[in-house]
Protein backbone atom coordinates (compact mmCIF):
# COMPACT_ATOMS: atom_id res chain seq x y z
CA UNK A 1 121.63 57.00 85.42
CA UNK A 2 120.12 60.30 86.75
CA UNK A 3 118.05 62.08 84.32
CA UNK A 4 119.54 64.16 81.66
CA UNK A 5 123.41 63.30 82.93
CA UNK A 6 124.16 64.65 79.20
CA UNK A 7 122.65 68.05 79.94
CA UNK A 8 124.52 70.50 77.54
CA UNK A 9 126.67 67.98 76.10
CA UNK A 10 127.59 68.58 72.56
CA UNK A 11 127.80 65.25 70.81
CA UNK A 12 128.93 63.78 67.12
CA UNK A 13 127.99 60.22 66.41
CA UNK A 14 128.83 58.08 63.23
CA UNK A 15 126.94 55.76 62.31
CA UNK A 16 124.08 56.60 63.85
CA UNK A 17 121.32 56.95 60.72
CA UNK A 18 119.49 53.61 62.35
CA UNK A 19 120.87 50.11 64.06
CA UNK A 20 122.81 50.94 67.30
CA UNK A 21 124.11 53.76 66.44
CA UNK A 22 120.41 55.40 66.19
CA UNK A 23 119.38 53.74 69.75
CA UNK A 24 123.04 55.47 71.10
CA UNK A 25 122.02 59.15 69.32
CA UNK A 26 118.61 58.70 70.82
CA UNK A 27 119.73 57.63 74.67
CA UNK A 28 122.59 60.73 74.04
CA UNK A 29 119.81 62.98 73.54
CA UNK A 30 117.05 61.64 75.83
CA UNK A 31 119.59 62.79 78.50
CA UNK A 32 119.91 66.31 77.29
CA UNK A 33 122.58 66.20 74.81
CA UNK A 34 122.64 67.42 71.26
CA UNK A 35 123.25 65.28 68.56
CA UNK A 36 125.11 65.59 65.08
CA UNK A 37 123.85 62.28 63.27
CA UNK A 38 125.47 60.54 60.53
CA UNK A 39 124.99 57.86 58.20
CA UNK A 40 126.15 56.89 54.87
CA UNK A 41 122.54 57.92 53.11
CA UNK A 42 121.72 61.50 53.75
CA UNK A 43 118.35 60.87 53.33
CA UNK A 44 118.44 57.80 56.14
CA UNK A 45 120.31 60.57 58.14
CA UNK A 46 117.59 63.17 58.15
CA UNK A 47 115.18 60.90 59.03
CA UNK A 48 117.14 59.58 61.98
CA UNK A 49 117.70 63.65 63.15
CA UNK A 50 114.18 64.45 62.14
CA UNK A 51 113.13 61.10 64.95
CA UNK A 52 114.85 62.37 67.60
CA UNK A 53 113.62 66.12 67.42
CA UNK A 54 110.31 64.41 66.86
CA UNK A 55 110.58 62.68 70.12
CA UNK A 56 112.07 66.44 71.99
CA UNK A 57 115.84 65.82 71.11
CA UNK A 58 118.12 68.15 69.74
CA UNK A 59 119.82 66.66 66.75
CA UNK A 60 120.99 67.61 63.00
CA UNK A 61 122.13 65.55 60.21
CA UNK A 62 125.26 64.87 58.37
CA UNK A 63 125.47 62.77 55.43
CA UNK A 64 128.05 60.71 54.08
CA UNK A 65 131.10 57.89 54.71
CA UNK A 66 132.61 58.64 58.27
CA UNK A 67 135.81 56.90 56.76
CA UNK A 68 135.95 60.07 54.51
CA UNK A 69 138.03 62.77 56.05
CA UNK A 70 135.80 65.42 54.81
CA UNK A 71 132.74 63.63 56.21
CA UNK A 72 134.40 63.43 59.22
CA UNK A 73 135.80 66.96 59.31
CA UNK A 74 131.86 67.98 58.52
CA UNK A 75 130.31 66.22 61.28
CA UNK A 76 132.89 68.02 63.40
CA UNK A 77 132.39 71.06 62.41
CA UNK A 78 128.65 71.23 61.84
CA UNK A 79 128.91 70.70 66.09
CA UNK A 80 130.86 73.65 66.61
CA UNK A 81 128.66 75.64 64.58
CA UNK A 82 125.16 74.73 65.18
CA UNK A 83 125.88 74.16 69.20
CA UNK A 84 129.11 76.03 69.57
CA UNK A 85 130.94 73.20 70.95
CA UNK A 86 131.83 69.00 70.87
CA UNK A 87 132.04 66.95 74.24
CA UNK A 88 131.53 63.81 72.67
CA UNK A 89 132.50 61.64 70.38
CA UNK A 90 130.99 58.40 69.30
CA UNK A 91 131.87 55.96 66.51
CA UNK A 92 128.96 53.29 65.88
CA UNK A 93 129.89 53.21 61.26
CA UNK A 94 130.34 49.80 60.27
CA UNK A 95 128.87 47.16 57.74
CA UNK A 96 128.63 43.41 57.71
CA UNK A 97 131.45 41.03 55.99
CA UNK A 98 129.72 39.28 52.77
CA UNK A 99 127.55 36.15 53.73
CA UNK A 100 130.23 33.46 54.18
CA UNK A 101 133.18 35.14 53.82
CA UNK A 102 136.75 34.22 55.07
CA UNK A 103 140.53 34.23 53.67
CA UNK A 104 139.34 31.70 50.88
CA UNK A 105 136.79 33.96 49.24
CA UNK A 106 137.13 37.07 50.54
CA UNK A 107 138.88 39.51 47.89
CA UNK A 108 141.48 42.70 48.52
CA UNK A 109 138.90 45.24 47.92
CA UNK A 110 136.28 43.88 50.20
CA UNK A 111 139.11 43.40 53.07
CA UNK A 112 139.84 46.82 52.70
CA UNK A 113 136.42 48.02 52.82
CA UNK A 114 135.97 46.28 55.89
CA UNK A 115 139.38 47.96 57.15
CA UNK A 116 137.78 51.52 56.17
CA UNK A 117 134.39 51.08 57.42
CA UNK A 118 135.56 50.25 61.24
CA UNK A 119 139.41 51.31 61.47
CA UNK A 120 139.46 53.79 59.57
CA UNK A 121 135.84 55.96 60.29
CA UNK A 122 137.18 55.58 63.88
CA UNK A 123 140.65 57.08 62.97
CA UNK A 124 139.49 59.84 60.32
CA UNK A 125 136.56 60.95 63.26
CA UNK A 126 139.24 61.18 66.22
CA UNK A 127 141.46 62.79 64.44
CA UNK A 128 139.22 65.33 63.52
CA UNK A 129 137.66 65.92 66.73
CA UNK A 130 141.10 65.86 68.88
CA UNK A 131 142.12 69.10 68.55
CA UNK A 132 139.47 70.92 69.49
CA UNK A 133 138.69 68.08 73.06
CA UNK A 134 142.55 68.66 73.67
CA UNK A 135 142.02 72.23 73.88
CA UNK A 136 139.21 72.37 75.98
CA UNK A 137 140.93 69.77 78.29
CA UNK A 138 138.18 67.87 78.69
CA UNK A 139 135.99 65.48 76.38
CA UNK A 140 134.87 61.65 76.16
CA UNK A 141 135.39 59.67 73.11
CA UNK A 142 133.78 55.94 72.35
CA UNK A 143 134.18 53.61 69.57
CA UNK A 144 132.66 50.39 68.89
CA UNK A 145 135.16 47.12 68.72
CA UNK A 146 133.10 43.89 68.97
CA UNK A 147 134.07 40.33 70.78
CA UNK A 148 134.50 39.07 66.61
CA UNK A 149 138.29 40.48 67.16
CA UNK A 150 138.98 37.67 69.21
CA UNK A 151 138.46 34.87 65.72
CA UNK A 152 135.37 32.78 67.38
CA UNK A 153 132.82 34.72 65.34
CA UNK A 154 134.37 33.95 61.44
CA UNK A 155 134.72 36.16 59.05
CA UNK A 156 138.49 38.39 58.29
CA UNK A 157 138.30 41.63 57.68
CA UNK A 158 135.56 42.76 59.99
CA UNK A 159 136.89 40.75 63.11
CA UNK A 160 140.68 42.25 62.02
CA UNK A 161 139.29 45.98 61.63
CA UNK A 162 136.95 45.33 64.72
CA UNK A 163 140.83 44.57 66.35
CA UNK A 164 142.33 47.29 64.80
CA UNK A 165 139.61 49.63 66.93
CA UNK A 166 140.11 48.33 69.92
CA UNK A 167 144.39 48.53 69.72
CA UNK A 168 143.74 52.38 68.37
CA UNK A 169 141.00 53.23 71.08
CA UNK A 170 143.47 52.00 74.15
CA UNK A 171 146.73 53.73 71.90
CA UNK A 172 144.33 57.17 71.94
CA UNK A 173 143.30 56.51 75.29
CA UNK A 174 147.26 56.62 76.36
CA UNK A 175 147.61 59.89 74.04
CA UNK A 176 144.59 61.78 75.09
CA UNK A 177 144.91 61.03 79.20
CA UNK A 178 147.22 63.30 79.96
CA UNK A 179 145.15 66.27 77.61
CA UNK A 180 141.72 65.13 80.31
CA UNK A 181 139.95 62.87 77.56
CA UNK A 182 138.65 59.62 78.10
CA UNK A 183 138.64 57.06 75.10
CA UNK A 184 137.03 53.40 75.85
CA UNK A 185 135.32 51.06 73.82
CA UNK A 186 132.07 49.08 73.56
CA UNK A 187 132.27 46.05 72.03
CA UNK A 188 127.79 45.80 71.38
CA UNK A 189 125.31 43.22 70.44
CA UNK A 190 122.21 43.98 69.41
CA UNK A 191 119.56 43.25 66.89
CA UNK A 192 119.80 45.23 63.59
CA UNK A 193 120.36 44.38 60.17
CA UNK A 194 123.75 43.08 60.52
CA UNK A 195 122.47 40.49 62.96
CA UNK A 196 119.38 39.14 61.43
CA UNK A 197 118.31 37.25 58.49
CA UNK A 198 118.66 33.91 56.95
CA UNK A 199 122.23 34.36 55.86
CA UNK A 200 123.23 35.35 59.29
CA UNK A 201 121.27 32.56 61.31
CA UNK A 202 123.06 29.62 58.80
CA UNK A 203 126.20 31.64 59.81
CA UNK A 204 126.06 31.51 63.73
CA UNK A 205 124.84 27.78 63.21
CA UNK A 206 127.75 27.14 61.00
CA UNK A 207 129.91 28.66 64.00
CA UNK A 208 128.31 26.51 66.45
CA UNK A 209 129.00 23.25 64.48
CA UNK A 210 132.29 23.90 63.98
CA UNK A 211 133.25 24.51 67.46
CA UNK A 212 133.88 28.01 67.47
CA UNK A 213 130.45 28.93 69.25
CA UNK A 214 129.03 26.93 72.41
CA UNK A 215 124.91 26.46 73.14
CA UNK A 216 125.12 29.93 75.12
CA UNK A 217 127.09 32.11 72.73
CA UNK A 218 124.93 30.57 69.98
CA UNK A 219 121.14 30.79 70.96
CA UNK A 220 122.52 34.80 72.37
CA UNK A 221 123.65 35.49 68.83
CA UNK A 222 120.69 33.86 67.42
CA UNK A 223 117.88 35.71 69.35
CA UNK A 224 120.06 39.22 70.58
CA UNK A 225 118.22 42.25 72.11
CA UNK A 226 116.98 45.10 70.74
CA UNK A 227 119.92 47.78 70.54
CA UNK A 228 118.20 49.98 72.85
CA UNK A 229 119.73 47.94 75.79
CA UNK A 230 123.27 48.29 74.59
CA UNK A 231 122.51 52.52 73.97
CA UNK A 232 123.05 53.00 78.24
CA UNK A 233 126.79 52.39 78.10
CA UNK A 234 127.21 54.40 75.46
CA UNK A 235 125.72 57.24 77.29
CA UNK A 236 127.40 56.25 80.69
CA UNK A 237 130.76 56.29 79.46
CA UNK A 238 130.24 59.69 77.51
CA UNK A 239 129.24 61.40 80.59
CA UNK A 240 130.88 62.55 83.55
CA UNK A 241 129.41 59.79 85.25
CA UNK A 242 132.44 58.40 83.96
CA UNK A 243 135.20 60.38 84.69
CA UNK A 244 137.90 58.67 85.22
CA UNK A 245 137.25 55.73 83.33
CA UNK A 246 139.30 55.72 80.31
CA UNK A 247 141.51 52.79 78.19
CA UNK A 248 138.39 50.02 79.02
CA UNK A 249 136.98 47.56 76.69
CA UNK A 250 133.33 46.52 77.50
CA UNK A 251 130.74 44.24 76.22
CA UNK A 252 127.35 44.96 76.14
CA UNK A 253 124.00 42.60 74.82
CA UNK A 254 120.98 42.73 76.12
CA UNK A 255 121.38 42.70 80.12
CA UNK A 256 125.04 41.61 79.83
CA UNK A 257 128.06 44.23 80.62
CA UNK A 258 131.72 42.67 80.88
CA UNK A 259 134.89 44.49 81.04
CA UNK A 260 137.84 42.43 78.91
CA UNK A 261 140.78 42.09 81.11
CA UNK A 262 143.92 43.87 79.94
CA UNK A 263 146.50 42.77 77.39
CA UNK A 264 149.32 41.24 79.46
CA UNK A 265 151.73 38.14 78.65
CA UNK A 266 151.47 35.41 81.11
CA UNK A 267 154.35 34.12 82.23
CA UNK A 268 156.10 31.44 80.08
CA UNK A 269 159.96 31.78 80.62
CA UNK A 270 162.28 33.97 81.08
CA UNK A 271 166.49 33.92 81.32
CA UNK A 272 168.81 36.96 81.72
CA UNK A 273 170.57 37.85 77.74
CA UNK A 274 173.73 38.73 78.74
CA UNK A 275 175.34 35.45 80.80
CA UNK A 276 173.46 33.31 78.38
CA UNK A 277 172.89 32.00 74.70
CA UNK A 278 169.40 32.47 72.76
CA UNK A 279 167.24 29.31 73.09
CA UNK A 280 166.92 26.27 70.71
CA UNK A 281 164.07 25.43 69.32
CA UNK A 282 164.02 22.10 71.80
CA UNK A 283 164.40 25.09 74.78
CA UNK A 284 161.11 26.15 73.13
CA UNK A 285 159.13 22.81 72.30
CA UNK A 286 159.77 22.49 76.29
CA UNK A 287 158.02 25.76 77.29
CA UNK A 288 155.24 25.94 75.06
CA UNK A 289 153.92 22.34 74.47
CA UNK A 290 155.59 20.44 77.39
């Protein structure tokens, strides 16, 4: 990437008070763009902001949950008025499933925070930030799935919220195109908090043992990069390095980028409706386990 490619760029990212999402605010404004910077903890925001102006970055802090619409309408607004405009849009808010958890011990509440910390901080933030990049005409949005949505990883309500992101982010995608904004997703892996840590290592072993993970996926999880190799993406796909790029799912960790292929059926069977009758279920056994 040439330097500053986010030169003037006006940029809101949740999440970004430390973990990736601090390593994505910092690459944003290493290549010239300016930064609204969120976390949960104002005072873990400020310090994030007050880092990145420390290291010549323009950036200003917003407390609070991005899953709040307020929150979200805040970080939106505090763009417009202390750079007089928003380019970008970056979701990074999330938080780690309890140690163990899965449908037998997970309860309602905790599913649902898991549901509001990644579905619904990437719905509130869009939603507030749409109007004004459908206006413009222009604008590239970015939220962060991860490759738990696909069940190998454990867990319920973060891989189904995780899910949930990446079905909204190709839905927006389909709505914003025709207004000239981009929406794709990053699916990250990186070493912070949520990845480290006795709880978590028994966890990926646990995974490993019981099928779900081979050697490769196992001793990645187990020793992953810093987050400051995932933070490139990020940055590539916000600016308009990227244009025309839009409705992708990637994967990033450490020197690893993949692209997820798209969501197609593969071919099982097929008969016209209207010359015959709906199969039996011995039509079916024959397609699918014959």
């Amino acid at each position: 990437m040439s330097p500053q490619a986010l030169a003037g760029k006006r940029a809101v990212v949740a999440g970004s008070s430390r973990g990736i999402g601090l390593a994505v605010a910092s690459k944003l404004a290493a290549e010239g763009a300016s930064v609204v910077v969120n976390g949960r903890d104002e005072s873990t925001a400020k310090a994030a902001a007050a880092q990145i102006v420390g290291d010549g970055g323009v950036a200003v802090p917003v407390g609070g949950n991005a899953a709040d619409e307020a929150t979200a309408t805040r970080m939106v607004s505090t763009a417009m008025i202390e750079f007089g405009g928003l380019d970008v849009v970056i979701n990074c808010a999330g938080v780690a499933e309890p140690d163990g958890s899965s449908i037998l011990t997970m309860s309602s509440r905790d599913f649902s925070a898991q549901l509001d910390a990644h579905l619904v901080s990437t719905f509130e933030l869009v939603r507030a930030a749409a109007p004004i990049l459908t206006r413009q005409g222009s604008g590239a949005i970015v939220t962060t799935g991860s490759a738990a949505s696909a069940g190998n990883f454990g867990g319920t309500g973060y891989p189904a919220g995780k899910g949930g992101v990446n079905s909204l982010s190709l839905a927006l995608a389909a709505d914003l195109r025709p207004h000239g904004v981009r929406v794709n997703v990053v699916c990250p892996g990186g070493k912070t908090r949520l990845s480290t840590g006795a709880g978590y290592e028994t966890h990926i072993k646990s995974l490993f043992e019981r099928g779900l993970l081979d050697e490769f996926t196992r001793d990645a999880a187990l020793n992953p990069a810093p987050p400051e190799f995932v933070a490139p993406l990020y940055a590539y796909l916000a600016s308009d390095l990227a244009t025309g790029i839009t409705g992708q799912i990637y994967s990033a960790a450490g020197g690893f980028i993949g692209r997820y292929p798209a969501f197609e059926p593969e071919f099982v069977a097929y008969r016209g409706h209207e010359d015959n009758p709906p199969y039996t279920l011995e039509d079916v056994h024959g397609f699918l386990a014959g």
